[in-house]
Each structure stands twice: as C-alpha cells, then as structure tokens.
PDB file of N, CA and C in Angstrom:
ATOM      1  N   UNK A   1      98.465 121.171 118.288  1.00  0.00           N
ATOM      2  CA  UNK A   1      99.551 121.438 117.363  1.00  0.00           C
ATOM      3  C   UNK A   1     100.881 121.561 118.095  1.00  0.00           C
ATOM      4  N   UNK A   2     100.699 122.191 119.014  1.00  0.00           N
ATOM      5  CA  UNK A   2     102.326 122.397 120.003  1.00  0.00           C
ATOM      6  C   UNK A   2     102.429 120.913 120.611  1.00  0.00           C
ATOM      7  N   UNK A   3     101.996 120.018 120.951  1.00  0.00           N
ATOM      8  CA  UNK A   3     102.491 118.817 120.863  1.00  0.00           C
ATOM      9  C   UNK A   3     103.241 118.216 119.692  1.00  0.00           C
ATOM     10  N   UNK A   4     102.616 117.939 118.524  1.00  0.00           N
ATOM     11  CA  UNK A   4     103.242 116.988 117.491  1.00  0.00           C
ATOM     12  C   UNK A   4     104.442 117.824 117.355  1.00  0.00           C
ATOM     13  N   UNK A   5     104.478 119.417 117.373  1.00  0.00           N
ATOM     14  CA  UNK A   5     105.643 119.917 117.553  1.00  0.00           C
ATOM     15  C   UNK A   5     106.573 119.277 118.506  1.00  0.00           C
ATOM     16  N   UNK A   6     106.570 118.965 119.238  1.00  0.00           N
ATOM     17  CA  UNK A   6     107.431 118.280 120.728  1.00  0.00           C
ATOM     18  C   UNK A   6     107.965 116.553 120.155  1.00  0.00           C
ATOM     19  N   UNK A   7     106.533 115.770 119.693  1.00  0.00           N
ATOM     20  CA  UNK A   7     107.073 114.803 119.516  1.00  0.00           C
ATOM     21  C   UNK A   7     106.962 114.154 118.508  1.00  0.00           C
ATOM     22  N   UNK A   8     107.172 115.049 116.930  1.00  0.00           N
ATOM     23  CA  UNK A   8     107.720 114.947 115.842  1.00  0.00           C
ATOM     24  C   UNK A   8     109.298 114.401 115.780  1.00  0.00           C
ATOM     25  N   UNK A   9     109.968 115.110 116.459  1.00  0.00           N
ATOM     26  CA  UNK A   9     111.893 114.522 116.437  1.00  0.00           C
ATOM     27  C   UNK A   9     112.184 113.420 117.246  1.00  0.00           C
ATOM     28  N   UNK A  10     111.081 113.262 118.365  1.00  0.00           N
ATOM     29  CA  UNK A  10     111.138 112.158 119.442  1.00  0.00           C
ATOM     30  C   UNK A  10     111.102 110.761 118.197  1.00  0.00           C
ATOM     31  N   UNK A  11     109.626 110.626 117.049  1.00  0.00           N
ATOM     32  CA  UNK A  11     109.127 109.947 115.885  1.00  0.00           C
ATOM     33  C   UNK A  11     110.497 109.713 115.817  1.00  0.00           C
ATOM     34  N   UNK A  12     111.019 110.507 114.874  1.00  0.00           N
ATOM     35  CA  UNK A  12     112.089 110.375 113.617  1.00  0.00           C
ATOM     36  C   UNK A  12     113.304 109.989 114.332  1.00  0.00           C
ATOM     37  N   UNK A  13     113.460 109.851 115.648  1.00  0.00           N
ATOM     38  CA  UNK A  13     114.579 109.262 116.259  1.00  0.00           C
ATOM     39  C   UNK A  13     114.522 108.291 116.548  1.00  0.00           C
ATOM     40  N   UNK A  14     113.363 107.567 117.157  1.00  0.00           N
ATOM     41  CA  UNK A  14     113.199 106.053 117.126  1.00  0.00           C
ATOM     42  C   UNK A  14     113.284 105.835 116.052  1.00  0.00           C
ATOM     43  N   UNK A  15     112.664 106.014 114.770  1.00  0.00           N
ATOM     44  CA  UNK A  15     112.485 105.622 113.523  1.00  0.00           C
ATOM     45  C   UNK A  15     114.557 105.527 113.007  1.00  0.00           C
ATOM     46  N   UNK A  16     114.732 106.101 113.323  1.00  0.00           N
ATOM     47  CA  UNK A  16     116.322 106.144 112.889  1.00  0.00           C
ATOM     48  C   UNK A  16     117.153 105.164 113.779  1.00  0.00           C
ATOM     49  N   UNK A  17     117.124 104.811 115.138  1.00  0.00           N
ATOM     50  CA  UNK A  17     117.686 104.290 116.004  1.00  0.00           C
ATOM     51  C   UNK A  17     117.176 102.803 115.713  1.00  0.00           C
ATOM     52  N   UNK A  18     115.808 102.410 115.142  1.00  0.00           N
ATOM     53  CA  UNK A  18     115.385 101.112 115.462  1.00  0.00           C
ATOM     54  C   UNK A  18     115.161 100.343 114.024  1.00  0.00           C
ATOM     55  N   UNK A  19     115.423 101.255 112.670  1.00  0.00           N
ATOM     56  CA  UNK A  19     115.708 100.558 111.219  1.00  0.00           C
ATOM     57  C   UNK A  19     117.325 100.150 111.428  1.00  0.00           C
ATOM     58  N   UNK A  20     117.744  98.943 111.219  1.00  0.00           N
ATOM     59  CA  UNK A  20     119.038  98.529 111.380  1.00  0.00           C
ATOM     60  C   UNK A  20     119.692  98.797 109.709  1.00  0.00           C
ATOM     61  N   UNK A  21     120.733  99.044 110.052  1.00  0.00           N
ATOM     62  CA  UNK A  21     121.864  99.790 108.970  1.00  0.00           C
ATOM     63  C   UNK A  21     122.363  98.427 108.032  1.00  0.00           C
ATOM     64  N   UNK A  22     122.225  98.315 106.970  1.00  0.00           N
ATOM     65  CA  UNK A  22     122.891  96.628 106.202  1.00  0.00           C
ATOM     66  C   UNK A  22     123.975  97.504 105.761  1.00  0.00           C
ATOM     67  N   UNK A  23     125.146  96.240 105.620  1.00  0.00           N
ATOM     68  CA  UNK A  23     126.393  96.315 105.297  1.00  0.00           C
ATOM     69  C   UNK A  23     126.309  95.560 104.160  1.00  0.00           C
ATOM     70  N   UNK A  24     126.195  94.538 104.451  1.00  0.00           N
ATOM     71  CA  UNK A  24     126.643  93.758 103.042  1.00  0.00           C
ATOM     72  C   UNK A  24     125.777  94.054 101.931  1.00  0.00           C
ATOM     73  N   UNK A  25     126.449  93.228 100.970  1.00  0.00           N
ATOM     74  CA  UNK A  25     125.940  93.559  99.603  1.00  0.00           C
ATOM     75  C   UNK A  25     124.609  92.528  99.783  1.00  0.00           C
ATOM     76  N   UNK A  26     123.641  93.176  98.544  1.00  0.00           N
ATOM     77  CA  UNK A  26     122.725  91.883  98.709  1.00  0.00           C
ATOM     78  C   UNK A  26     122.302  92.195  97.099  1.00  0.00           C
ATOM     79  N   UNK A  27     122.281  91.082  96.536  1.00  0.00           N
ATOM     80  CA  UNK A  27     121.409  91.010  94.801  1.00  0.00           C
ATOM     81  C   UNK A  27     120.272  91.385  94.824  1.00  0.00           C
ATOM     82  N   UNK A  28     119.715  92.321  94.017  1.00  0.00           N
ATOM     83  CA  UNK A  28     118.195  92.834  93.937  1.00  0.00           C
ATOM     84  C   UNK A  28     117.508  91.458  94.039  1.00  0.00           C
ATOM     85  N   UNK A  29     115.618  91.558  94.441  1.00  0.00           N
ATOM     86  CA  UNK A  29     114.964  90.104  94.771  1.00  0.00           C
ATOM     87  C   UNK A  29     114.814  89.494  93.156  1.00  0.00           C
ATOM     88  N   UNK A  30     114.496  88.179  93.637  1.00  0.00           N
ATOM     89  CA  UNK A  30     114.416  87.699  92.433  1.00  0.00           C
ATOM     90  C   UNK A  30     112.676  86.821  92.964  1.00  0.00           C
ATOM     91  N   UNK A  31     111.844  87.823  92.059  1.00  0.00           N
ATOM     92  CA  UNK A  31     110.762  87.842  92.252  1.00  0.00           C
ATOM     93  C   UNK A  31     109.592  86.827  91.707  1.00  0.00           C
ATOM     94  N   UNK A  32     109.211  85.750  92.001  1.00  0.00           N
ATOM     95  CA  UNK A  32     108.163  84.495  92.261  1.00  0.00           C
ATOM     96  C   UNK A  32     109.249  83.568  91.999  1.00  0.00           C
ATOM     97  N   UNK A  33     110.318  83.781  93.232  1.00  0.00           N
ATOM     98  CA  UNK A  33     110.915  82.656  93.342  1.00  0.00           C
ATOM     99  C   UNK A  33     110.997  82.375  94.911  1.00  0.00           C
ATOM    100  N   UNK A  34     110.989  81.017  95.018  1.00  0.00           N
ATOM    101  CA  UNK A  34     111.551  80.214  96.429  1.00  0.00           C
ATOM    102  C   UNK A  34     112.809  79.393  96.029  1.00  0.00           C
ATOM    103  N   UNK A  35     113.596  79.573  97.332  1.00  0.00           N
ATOM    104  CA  UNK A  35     114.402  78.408  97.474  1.00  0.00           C
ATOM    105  C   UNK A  35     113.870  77.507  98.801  1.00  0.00           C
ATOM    106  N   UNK A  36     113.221  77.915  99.740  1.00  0.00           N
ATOM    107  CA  UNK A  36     113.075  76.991 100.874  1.00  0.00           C
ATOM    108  C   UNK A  36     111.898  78.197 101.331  1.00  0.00           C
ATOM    109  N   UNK A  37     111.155  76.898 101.570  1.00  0.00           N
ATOM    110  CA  UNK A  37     109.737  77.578 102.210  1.00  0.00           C
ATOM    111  C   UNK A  37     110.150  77.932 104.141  1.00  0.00           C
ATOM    112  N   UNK A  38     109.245  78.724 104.477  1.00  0.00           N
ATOM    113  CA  UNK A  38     109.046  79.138 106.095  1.00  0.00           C
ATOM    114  C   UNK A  38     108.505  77.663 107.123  1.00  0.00           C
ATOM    115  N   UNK A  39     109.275  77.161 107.945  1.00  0.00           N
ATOM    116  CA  UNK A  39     108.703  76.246 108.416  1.00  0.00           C
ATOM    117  C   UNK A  39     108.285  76.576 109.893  1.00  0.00           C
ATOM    118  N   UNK A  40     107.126  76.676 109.817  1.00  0.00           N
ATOM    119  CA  UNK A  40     106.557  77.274 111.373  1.00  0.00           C
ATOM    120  C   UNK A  40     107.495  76.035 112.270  1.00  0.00           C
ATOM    121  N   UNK A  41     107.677  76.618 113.896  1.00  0.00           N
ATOM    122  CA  UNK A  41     107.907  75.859 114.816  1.00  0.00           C
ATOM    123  C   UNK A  41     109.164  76.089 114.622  1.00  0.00           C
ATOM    124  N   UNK A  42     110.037  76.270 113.520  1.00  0.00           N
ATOM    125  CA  UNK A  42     111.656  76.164 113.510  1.00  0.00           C
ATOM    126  C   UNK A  42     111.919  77.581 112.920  1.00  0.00           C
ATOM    127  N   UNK A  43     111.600  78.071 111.955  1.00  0.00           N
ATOM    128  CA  UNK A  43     112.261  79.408 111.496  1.00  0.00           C
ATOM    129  C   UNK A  43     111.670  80.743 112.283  1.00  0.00           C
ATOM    130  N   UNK A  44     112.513  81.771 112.591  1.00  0.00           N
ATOM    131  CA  UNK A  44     111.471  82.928 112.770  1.00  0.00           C
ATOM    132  C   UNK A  44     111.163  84.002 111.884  1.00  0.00           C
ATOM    133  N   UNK A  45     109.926  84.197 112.114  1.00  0.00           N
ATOM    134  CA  UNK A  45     109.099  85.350 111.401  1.00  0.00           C
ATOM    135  C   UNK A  45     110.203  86.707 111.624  1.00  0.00           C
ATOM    136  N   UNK A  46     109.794  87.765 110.664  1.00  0.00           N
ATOM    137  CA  UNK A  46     110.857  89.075 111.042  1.00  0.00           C
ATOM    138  C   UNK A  46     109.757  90.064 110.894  1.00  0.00           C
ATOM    139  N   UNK A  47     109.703  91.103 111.343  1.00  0.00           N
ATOM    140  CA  UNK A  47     108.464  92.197 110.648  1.00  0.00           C
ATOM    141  C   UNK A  47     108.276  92.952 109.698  1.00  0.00           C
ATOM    142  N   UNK A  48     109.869  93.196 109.013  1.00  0.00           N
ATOM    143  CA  UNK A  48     110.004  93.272 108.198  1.00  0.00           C
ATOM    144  C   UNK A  48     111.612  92.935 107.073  1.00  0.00           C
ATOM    145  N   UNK A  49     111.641  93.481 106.013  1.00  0.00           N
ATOM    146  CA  UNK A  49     112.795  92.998 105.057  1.00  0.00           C
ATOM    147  C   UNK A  49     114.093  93.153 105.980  1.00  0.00           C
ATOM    148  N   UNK A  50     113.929  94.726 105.885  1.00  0.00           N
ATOM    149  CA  UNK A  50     115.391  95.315 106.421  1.00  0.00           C
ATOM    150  C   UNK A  50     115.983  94.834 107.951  1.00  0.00           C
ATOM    151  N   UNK A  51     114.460  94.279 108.767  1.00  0.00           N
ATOM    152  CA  UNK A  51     115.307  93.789 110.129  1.00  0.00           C
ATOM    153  C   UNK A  51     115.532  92.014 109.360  1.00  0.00           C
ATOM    154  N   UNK A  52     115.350  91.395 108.480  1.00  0.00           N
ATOM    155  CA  UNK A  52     115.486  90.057 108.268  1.00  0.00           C
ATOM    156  C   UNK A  52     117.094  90.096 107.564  1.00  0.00           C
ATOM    157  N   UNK A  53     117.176  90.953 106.929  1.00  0.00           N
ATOM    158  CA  UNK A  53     118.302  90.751 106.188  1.00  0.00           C
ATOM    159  C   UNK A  53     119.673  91.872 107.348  1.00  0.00           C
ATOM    160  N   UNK A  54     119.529  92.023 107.937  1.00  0.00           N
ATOM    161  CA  UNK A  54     120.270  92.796 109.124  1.00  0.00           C
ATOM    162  C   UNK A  54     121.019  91.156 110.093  1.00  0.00           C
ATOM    163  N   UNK A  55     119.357  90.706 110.215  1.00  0.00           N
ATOM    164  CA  UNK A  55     119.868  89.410 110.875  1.00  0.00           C
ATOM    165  C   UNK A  55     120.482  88.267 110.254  1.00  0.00           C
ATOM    166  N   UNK A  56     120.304  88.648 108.850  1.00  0.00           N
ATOM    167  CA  UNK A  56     120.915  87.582 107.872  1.00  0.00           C
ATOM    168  C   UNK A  56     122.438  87.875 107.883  1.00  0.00           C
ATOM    169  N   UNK A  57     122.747  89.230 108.026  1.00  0.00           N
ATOM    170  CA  UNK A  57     124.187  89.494 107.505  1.00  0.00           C
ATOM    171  C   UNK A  57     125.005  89.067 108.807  1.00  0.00           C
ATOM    172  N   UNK A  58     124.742  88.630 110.051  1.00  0.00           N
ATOM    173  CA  UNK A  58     125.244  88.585 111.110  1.00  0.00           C
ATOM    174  C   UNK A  58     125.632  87.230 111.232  1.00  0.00           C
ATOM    175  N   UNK A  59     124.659  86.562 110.509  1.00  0.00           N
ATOM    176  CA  UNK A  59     124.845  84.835 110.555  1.00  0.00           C
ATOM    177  C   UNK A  59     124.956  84.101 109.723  1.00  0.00           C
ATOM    178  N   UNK A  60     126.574  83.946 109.822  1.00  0.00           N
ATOM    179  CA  UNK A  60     127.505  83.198 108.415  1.00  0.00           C
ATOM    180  C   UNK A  60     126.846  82.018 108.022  1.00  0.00           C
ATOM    181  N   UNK A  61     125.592  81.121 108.897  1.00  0.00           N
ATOM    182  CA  UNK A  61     125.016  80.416 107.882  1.00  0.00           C
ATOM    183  C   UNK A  61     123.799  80.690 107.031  1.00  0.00           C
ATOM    184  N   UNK A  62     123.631  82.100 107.164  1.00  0.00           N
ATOM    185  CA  UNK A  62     122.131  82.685 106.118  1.00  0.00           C
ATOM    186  C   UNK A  62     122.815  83.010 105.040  1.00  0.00           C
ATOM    187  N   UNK A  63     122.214  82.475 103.622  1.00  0.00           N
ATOM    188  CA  UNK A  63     122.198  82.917 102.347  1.00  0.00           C
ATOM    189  C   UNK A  63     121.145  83.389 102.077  1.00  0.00           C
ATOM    190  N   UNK A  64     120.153  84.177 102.245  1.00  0.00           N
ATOM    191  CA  UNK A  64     119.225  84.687 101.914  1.00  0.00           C
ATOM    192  C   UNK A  64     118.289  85.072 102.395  1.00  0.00           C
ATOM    193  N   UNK A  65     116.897  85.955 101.968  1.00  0.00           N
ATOM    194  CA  UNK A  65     115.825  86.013 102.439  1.00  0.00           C
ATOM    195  C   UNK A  65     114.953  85.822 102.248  1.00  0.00           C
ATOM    196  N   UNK A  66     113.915  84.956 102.343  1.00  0.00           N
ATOM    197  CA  UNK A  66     113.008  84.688 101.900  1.00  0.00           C
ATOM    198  C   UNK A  66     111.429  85.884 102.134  1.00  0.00           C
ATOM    199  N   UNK A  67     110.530  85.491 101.085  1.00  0.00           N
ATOM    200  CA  UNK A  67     109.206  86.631 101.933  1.00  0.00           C
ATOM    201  C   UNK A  67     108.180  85.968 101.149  1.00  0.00           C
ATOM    202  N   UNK A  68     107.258  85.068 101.682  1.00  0.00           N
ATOM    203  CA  UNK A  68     106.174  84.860 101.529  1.00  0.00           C
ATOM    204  C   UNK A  68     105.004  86.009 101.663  1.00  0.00           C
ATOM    205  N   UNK A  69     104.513  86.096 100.526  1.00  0.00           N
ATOM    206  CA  UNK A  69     102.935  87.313 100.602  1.00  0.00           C
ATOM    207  C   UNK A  69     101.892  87.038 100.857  1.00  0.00           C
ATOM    208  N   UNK A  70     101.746  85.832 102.084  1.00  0.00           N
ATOM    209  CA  UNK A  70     100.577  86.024 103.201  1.00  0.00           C
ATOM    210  C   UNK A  70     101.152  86.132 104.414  1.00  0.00           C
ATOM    211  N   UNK A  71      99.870  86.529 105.032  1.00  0.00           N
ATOM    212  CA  UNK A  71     100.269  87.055 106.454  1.00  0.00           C
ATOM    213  C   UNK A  71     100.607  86.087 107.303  1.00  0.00           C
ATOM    214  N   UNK A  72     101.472  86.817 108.069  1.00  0.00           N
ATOM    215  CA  UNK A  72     102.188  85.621 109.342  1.00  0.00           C
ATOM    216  C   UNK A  72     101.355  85.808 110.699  1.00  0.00           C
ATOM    217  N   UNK A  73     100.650  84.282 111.030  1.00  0.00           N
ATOM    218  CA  UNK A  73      99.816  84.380 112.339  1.00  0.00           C
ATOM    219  C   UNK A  73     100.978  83.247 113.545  1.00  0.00           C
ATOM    220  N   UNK A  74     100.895  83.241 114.355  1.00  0.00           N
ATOM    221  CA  UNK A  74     101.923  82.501 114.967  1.00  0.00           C
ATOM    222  C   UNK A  74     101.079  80.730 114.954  1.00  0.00           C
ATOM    223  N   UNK A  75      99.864  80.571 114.710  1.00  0.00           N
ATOM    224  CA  UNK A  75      98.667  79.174 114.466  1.00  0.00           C
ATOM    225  C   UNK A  75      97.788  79.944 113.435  1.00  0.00           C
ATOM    226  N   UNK A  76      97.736  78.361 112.346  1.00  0.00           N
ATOM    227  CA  UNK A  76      97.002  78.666 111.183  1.00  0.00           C
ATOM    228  C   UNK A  76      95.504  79.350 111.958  1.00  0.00           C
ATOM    229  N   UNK A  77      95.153  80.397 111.052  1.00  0.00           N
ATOM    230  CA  UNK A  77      93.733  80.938 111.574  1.00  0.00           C
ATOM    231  C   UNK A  77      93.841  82.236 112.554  1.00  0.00           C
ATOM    232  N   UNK A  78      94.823  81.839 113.668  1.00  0.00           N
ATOM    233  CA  UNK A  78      95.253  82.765 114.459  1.00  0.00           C
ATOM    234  C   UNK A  78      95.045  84.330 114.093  1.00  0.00           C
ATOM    235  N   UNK A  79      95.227  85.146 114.982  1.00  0.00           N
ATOM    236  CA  UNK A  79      95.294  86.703 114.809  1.00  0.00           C
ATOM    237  C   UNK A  79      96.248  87.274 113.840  1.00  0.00           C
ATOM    238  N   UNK A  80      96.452  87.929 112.909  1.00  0.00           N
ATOM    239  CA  UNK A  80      97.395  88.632 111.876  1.00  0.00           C
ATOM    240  C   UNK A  80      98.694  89.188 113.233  1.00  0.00           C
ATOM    241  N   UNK A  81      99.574  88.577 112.715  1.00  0.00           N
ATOM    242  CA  UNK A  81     101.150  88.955 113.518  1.00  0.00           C
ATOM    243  C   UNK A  81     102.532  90.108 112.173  1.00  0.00           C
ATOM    244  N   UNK A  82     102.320  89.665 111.256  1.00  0.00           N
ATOM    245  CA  UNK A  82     103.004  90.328 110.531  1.00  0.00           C
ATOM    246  C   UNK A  82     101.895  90.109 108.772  1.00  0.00           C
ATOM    247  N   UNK A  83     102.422  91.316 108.276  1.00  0.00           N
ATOM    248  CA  UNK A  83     101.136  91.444 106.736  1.00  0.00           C
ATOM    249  C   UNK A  83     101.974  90.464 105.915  1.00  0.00           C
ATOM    250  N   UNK A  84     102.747  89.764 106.224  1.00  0.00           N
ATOM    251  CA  UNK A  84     103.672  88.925 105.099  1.00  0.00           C
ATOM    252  C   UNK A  84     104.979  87.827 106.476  1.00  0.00           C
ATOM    253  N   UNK A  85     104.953  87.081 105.845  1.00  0.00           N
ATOM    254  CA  UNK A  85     106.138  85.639 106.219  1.00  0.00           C
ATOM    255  C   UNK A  85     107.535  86.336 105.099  1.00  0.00           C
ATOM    256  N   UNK A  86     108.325  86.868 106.426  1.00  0.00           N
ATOM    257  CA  UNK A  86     109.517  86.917 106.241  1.00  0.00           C
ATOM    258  C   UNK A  86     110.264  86.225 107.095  1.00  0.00           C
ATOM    259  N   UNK A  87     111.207  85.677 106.310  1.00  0.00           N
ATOM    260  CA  UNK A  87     111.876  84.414 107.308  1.00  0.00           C
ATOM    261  C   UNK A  87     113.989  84.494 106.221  1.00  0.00           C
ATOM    262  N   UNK A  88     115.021  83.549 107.430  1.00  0.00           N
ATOM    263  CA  UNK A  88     115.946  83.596 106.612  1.00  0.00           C
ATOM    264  C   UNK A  88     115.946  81.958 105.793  1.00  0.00           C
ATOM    265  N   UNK A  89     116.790  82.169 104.876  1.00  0.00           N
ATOM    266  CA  UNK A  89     116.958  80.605 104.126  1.00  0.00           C
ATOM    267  C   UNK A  89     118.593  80.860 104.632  1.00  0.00           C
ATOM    268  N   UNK A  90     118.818  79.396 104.838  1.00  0.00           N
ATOM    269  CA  UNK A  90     120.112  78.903 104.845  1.00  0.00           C
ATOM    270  C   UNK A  90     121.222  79.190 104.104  1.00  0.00           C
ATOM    271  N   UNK A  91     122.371  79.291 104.085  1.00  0.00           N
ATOM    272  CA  UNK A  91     123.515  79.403 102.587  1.00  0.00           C
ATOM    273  C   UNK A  91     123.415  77.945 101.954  1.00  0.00           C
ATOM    274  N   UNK A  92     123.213  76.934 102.904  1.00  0.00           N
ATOM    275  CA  UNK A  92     123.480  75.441 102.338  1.00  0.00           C
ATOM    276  C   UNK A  92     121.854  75.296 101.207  1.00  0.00           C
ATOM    277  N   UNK A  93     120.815  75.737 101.807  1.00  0.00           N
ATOM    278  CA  UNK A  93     119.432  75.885 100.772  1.00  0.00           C
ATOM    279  C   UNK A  93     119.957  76.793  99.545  1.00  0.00           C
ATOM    280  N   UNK A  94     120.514  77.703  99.639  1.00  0.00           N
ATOM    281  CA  UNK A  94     121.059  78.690  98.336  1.00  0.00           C
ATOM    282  C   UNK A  94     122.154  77.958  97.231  1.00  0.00           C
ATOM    283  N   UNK A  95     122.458  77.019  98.114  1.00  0.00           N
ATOM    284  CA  UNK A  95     123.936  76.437  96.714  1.00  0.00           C
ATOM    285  C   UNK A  95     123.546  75.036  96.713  1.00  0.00           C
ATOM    286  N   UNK A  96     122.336  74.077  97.248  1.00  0.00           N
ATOM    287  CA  UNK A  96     122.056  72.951  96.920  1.00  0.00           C
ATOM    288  C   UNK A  96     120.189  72.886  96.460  1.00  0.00           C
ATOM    289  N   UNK A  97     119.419  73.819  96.851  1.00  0.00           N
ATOM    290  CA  UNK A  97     118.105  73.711  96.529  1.00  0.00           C
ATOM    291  C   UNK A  97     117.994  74.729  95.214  1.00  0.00           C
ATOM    292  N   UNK A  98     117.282  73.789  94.245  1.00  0.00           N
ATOM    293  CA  UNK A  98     117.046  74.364  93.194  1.00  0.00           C
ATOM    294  C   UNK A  98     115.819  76.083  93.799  1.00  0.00           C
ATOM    295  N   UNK A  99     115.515  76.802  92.780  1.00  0.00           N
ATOM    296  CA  UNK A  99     115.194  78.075  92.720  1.00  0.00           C
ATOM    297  C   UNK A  99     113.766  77.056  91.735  1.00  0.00           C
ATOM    298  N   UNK A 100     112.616  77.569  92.740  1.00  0.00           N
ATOM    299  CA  UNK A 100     111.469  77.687  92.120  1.00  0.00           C
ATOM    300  C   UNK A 100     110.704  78.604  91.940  1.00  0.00           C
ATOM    301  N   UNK A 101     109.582  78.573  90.699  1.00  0.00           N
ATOM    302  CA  UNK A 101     108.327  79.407  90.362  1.00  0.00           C
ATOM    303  C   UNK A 101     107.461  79.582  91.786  1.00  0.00           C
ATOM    304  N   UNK A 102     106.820  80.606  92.091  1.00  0.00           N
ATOM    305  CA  UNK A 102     105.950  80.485  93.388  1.00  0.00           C
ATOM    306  C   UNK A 102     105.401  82.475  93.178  1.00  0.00           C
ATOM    307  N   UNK A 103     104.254  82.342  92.745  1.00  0.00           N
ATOM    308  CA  UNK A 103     103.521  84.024  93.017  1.00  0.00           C
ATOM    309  C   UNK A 103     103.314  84.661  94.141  1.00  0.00           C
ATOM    310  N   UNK A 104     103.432  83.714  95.128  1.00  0.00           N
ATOM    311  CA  UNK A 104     103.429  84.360  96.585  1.00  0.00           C
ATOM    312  C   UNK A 104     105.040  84.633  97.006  1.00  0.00           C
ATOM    313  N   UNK A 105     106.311  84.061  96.029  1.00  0.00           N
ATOM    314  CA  UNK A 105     107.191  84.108  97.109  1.00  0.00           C
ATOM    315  C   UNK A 105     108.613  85.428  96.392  1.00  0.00           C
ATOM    316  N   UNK A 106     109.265  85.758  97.004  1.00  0.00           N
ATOM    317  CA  UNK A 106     110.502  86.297  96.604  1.00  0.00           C
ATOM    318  C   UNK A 106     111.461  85.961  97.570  1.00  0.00           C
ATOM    319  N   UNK A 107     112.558  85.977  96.618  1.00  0.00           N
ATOM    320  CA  UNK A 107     114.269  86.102  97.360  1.00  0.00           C
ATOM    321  C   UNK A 107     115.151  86.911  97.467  1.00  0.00           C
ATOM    322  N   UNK A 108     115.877  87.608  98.583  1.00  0.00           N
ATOM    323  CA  UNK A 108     116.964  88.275  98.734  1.00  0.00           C
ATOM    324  C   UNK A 108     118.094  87.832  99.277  1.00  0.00           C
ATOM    325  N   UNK A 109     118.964  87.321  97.722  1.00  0.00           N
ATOM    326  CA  UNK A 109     119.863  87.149  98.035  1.00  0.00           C
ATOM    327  C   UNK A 109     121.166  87.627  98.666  1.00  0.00           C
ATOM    328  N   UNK A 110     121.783  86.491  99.595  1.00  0.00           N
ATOM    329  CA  UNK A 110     122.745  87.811 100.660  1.00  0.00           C
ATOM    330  C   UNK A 110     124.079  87.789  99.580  1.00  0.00           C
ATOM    331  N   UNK A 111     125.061  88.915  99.144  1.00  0.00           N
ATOM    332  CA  UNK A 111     126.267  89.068  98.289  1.00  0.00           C
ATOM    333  C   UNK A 111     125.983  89.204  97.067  1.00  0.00           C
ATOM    334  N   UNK A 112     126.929  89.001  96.354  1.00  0.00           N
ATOM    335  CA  UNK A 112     126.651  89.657  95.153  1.00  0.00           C
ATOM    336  C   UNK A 112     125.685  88.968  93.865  1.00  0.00           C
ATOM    337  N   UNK A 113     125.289  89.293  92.713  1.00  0.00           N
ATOM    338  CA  UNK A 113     124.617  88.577  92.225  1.00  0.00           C
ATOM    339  C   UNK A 113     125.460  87.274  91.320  1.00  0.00           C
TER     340      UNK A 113
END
C-alpha cells in the first residue's frame, strides 16, 4: 500500500504530460462514415483519437480523422498493434471525396461543422 502511495502522482503525471492538448475546433464524428480508407505502407496508424487529431491540427494538409473498428496489425494476420485503425485523411479527400456508408468506419472532422 505505501508504494501505490508513492507512485499514484508519478501515474497521473505521465498521464497528463503524454495526452496532447487540441486546439482547434473539430465537428462531433460523423458516425458509419468514410471519406478515405487507411492505406497500409503509406498512412500511419495513431494509438489513439486524441494523439491522431493533435497530429492532424499541426498539418495544414489534414482534414480529418479517420477510425476504422478493427484492429491495427502492422501485416495482415500479424500480432494486434492498436484495438482499432486510426489514421489522418487529407483536407483535399474532405472537399473532393464523397462521404460514404461503412459500420466499421467514423470521421473527425478537423474545424467547424
């Protein structure tokens, strides 16, 4: 017990230091939709929302976020790497690729709705 006492605040300080802070605005998801699927070999995986859209707001060509709801292995079959494919979509995929139906997928769009 006098341990977790010790490194209970040690927890909650990484945990605070290593969730990245979003600035920009972003439109609630818009849920079983895709605009552009994850293309292994070229996009990267994120581990989760809040570090994908952190990295989205930094790079004036991301419009969005995408999140596929199967798991991300780095080769089909491979070992489980993340419980879900989060990846960014382009701004140019957001204002020229239509918005499709898809039960595995959602979007977070970057700005306003």
């Amino acid at each position: 017990e006098i341990e977790m006492v010790h490194t209970t605040p040690i927890i909650v300080l990484v945990i605070f230091f290593v969730t990245p802070i979003l600035s920009a605005e972003w439109c609630p998801k818009l849920p079983f939709t895709v605009i552009s699927t994850f293309k292994r070999g070229t996009d990267e995986a994120y581990p989760n929302l809040e570090m994908a859209k952190a990295a989205c707001e930094i790079d004036p060509g991301c419009g969005a976020v995408g999140v596929d709801k199967i798991p991300y292995r780095e080769v089909p079959g491979g070992p489980l790497v993340y419980p879900q494919i989060i990846y960014l979509v382009s701004a140019d995929d957001v204002k020229t690729k239509d918005q499709k139906g898809g039960w595995r997928y959602e979007t977070h769009l970057k700005g306003a709705c």
